[in-house]
PDB file of N, CA and C in Angstrom:
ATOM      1  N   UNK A   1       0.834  -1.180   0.000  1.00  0.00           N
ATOM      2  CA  UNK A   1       0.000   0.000   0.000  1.00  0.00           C
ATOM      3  C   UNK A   1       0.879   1.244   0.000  1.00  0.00           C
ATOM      4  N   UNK A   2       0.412   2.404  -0.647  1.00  0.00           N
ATOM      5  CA  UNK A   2       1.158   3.202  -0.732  1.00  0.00           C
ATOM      6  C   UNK A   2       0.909   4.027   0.425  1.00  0.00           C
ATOM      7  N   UNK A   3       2.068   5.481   0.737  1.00  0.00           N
ATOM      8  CA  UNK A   3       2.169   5.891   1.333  1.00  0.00           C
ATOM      9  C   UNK A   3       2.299   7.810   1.280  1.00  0.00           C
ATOM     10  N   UNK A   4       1.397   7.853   2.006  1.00  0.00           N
ATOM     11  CA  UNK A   4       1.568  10.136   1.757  1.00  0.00           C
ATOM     12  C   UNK A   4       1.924  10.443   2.829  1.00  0.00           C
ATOM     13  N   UNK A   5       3.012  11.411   3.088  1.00  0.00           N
ATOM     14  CA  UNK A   5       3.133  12.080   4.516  1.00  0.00           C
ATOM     15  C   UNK A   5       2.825  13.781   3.541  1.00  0.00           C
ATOM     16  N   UNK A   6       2.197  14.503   4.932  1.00  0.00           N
ATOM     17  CA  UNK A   6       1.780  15.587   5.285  1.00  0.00           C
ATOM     18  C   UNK A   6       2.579  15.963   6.637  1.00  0.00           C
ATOM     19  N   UNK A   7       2.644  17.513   6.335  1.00  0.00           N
ATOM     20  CA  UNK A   7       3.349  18.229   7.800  1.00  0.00           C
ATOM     21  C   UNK A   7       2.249  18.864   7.982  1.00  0.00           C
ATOM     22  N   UNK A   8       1.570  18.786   9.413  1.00  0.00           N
ATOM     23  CA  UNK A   8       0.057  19.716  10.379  1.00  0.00           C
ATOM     24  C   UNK A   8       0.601  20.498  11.658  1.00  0.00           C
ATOM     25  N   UNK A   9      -0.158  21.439  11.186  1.00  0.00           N
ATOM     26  CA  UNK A   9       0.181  22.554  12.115  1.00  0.00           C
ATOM     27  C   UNK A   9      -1.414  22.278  12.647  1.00  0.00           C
ATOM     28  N   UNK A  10      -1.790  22.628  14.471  1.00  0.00           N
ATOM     29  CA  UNK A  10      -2.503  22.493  14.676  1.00  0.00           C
ATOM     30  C   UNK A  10      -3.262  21.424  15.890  1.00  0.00           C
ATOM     31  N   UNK A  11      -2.274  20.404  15.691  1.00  0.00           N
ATOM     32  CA  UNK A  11      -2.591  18.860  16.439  1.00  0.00           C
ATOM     33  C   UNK A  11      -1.594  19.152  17.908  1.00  0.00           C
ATOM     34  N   UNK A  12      -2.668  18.974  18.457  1.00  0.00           N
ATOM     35  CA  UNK A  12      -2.078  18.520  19.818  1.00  0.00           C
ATOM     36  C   UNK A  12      -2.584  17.280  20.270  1.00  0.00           C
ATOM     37  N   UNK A  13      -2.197  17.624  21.845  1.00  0.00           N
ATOM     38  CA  UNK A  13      -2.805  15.948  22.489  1.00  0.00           C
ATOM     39  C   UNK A  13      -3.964  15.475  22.507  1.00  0.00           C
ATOM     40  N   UNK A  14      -4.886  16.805  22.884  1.00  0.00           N
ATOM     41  CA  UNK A  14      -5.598  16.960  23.045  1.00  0.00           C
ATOM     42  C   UNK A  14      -6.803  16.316  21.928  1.00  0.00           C
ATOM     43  N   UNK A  15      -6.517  17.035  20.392  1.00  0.00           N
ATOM     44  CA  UNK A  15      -7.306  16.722  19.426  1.00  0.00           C
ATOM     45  C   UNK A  15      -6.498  15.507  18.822  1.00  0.00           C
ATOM     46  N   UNK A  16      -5.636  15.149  18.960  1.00  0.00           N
ATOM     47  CA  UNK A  16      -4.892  14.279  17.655  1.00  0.00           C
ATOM     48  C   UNK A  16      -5.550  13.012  17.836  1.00  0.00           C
ATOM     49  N   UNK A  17      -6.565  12.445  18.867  1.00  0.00           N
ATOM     50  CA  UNK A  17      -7.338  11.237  18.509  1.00  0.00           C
ATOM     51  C   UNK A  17      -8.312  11.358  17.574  1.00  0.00           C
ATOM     52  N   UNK A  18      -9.038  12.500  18.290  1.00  0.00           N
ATOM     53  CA  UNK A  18     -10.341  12.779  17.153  1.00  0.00           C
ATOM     54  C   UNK A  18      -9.842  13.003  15.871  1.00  0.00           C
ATOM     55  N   UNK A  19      -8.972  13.763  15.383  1.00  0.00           N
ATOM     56  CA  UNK A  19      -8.405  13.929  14.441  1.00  0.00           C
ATOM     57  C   UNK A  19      -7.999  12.888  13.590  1.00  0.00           C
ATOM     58  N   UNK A  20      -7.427  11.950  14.009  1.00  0.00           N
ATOM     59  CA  UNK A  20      -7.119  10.177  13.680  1.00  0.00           C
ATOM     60  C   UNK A  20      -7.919   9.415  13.538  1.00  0.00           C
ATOM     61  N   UNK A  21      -9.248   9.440  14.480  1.00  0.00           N
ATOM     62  CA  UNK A  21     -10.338   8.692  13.974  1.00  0.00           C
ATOM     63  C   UNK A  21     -11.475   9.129  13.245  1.00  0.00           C
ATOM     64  N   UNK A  22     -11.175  10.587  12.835  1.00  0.00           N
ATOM     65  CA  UNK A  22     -12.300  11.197  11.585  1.00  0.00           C
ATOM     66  C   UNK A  22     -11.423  10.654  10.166  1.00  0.00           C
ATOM     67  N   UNK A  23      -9.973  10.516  10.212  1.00  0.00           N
ATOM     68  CA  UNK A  23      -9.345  10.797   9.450  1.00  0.00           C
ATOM     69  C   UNK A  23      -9.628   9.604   8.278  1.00  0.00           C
ATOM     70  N   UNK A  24      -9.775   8.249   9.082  1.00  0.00           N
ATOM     71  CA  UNK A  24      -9.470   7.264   8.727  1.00  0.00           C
ATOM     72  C   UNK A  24     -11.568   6.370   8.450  1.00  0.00           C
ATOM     73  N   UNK A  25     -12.038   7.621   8.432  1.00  0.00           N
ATOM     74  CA  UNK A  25     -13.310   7.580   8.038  1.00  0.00           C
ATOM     75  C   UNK A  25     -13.909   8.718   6.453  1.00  0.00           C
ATOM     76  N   UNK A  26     -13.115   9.777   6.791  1.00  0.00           N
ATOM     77  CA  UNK A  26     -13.145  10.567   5.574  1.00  0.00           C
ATOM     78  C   UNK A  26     -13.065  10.145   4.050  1.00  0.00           C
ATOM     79  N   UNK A  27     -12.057   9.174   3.623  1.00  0.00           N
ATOM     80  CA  UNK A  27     -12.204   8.891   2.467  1.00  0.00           C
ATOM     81  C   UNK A  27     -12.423   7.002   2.795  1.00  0.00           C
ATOM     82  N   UNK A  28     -12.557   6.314   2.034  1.00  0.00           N
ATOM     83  CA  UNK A  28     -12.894   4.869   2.051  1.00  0.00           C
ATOM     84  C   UNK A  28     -11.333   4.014   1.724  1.00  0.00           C
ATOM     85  N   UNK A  29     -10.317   4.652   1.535  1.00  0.00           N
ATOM     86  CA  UNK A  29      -9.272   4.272   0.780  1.00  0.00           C
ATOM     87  C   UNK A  29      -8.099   4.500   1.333  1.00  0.00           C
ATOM     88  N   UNK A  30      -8.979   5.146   2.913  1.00  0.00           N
ATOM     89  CA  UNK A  30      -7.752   5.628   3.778  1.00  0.00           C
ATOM     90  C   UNK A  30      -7.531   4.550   4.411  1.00  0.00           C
ATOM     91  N   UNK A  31      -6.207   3.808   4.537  1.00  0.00           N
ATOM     92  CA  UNK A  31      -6.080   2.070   5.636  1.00  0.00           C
ATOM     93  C   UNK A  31      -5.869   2.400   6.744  1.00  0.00           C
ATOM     94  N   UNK A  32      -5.251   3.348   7.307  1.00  0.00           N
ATOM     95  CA  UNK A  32      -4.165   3.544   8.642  1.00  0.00           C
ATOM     96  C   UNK A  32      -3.723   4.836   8.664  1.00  0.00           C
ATOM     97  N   UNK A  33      -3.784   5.361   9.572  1.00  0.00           N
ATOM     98  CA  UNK A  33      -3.583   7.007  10.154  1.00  0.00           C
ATOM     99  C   UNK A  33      -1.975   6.685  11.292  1.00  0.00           C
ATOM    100  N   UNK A  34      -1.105   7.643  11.079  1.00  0.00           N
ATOM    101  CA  UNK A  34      -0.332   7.629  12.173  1.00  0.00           C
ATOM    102  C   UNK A  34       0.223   9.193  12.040  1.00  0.00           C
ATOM    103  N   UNK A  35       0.354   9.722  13.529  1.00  0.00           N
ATOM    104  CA  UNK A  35       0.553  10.866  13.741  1.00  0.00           C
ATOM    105  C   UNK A  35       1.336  11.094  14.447  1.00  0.00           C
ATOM    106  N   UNK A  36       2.712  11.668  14.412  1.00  0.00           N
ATOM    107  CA  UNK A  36       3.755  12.440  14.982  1.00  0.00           C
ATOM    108  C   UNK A  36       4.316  13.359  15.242  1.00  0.00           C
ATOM    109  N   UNK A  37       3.961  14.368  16.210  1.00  0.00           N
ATOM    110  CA  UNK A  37       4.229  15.791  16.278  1.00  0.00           C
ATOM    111  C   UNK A  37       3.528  16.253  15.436  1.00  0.00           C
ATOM    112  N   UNK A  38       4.193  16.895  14.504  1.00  0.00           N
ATOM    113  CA  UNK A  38       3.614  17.435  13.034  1.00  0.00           C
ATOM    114  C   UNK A  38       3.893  16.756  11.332  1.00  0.00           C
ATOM    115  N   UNK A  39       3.873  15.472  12.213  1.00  0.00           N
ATOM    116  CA  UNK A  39       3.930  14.655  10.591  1.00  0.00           C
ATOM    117  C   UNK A  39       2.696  13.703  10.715  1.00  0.00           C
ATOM    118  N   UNK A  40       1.891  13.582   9.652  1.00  0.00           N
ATOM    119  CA  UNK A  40       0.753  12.499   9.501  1.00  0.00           C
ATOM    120  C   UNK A  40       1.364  11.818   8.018  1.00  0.00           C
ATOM    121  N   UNK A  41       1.458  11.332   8.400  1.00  0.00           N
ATOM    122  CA  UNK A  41       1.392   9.528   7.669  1.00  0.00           C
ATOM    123  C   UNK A  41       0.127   8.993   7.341  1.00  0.00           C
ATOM    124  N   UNK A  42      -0.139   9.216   6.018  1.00  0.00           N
ATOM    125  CA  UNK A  42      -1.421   8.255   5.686  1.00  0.00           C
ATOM    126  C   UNK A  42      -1.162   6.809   4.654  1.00  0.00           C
ATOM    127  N   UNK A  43      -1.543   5.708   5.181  1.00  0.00           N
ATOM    128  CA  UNK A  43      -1.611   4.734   4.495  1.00  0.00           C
ATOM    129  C   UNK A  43      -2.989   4.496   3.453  1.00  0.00           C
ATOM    130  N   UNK A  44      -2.698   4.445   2.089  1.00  0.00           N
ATOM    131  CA  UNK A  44      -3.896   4.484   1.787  1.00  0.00           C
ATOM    132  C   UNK A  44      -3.742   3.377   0.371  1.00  0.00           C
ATOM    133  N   UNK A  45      -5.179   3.453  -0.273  1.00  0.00           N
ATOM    134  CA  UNK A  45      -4.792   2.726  -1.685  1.00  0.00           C
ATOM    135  C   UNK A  45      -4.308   3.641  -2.789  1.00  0.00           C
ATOM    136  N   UNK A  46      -4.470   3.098  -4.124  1.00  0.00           N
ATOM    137  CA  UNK A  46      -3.836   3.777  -5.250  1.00  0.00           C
ATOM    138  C   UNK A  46      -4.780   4.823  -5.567  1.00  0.00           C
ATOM    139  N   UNK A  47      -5.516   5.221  -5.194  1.00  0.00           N
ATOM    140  CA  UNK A  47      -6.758   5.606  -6.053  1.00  0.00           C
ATOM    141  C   UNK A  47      -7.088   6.969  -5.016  1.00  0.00           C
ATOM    142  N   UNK A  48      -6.082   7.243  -4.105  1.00  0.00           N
ATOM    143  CA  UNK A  48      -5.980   8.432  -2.931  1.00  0.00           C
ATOM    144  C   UNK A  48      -5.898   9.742  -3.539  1.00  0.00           C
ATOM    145  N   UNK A  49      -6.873  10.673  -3.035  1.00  0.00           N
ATOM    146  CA  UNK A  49      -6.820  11.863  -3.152  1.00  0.00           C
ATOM    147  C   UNK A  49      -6.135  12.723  -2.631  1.00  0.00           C
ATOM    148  N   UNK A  50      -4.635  13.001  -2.340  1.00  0.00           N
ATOM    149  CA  UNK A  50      -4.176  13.761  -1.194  1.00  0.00           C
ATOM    150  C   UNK A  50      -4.807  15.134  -1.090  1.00  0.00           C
ATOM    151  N   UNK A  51      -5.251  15.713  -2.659  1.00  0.00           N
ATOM    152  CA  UNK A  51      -5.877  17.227  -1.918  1.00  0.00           C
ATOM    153  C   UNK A  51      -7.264  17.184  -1.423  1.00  0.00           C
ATOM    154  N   UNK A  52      -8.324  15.676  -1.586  1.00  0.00           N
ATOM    155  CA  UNK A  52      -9.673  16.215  -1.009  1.00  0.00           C
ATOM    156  C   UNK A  52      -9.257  15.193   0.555  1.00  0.00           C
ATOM    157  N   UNK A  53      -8.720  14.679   1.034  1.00  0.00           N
ATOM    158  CA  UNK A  53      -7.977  14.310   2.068  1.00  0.00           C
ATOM    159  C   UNK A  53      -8.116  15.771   3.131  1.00  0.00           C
ATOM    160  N   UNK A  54      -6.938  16.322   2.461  1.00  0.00           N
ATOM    161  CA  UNK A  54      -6.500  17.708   3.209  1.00  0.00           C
ATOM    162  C   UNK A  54      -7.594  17.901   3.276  1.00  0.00           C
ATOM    163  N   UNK A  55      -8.245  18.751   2.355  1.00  0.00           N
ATOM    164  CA  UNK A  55      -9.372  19.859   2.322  1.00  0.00           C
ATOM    165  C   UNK A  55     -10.996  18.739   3.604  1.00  0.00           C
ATOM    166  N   UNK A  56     -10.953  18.032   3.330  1.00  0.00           N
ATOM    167  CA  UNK A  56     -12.001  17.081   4.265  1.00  0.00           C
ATOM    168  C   UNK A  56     -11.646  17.096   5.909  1.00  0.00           C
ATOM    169  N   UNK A  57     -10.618  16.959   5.959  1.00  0.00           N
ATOM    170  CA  UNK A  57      -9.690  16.951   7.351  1.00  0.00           C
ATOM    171  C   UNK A  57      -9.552  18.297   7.690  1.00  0.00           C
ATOM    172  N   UNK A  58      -9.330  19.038   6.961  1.00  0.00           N
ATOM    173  CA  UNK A  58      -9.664  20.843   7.729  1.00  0.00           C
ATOM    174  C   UNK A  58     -10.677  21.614   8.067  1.00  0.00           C
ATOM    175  N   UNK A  59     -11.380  20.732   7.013  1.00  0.00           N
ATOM    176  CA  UNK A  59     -13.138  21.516   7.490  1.00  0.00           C
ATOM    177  C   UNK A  59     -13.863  20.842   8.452  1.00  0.00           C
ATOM    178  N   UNK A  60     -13.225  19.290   9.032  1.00  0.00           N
ATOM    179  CA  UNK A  60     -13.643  18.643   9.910  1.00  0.00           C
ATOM    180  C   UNK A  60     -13.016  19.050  11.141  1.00  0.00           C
ATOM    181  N   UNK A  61     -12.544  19.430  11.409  1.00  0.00           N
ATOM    182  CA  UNK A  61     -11.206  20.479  12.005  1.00  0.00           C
ATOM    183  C   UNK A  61     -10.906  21.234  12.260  1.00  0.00           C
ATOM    184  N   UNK A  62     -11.568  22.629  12.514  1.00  0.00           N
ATOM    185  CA  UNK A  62     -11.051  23.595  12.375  1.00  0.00           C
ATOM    186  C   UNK A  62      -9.807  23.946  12.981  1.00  0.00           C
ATOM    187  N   UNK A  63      -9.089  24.623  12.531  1.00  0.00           N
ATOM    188  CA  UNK A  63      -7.511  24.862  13.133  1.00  0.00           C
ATOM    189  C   UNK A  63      -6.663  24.353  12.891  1.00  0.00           C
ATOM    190  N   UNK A  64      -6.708  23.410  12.166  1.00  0.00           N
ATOM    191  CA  UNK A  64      -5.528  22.590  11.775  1.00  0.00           C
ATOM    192  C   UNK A  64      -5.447  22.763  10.455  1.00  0.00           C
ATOM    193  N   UNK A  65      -3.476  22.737  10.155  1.00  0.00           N
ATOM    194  CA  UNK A  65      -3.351  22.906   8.688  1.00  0.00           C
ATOM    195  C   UNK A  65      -2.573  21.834   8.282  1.00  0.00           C
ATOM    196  N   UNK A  66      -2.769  21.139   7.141  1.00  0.00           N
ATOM    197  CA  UNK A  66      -2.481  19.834   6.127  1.00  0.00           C
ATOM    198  C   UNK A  66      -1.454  20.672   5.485  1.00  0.00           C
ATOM    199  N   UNK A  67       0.099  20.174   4.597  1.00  0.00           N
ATOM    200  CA  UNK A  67       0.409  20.453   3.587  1.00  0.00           C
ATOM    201  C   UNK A  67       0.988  18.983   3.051  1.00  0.00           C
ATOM    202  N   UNK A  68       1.180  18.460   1.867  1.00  0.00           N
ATOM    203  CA  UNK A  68       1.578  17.203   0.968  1.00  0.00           C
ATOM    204  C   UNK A  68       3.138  17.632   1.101  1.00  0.00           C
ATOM    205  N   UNK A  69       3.975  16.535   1.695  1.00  0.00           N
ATOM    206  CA  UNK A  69       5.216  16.904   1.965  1.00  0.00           C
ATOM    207  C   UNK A  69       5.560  15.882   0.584  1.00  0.00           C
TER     208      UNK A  69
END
């Protein structure tokens, strides 16, 4: 399975569960969420959107910012 990292501004302790378990509900193609400081790691299939990803995850979110590293 392939693999996207993103750098997020935004995630703390606080939100980074909710954040992880909307994440990995947002698209159907997302396999596995992992989050580190300010790196997210998405495991996903071939067929992944990284910009409606972002854009889904920020509006679910407010305050937090996605960029495709």
């Amino acid at each position: 399975m392939a693999q996207t990292l993103f750098k997020a501004t935004g995630i703390t302790a606080d939100n980074k569960e909710a954040i992880k378990d909307s994440a990995l509900t947002i698209l159907s193609n997302v396999k596995w969420i992992n989050i580190n400081d300010d790196s997210v790691v998405v495991t996903h299939g071939d067929d992944f959107d990284a910009d409606a990803f972002s854009s889904a995850l920020q509006n679910a979110h407010s305050g937090i910012s996605l960029t495709k590293s």
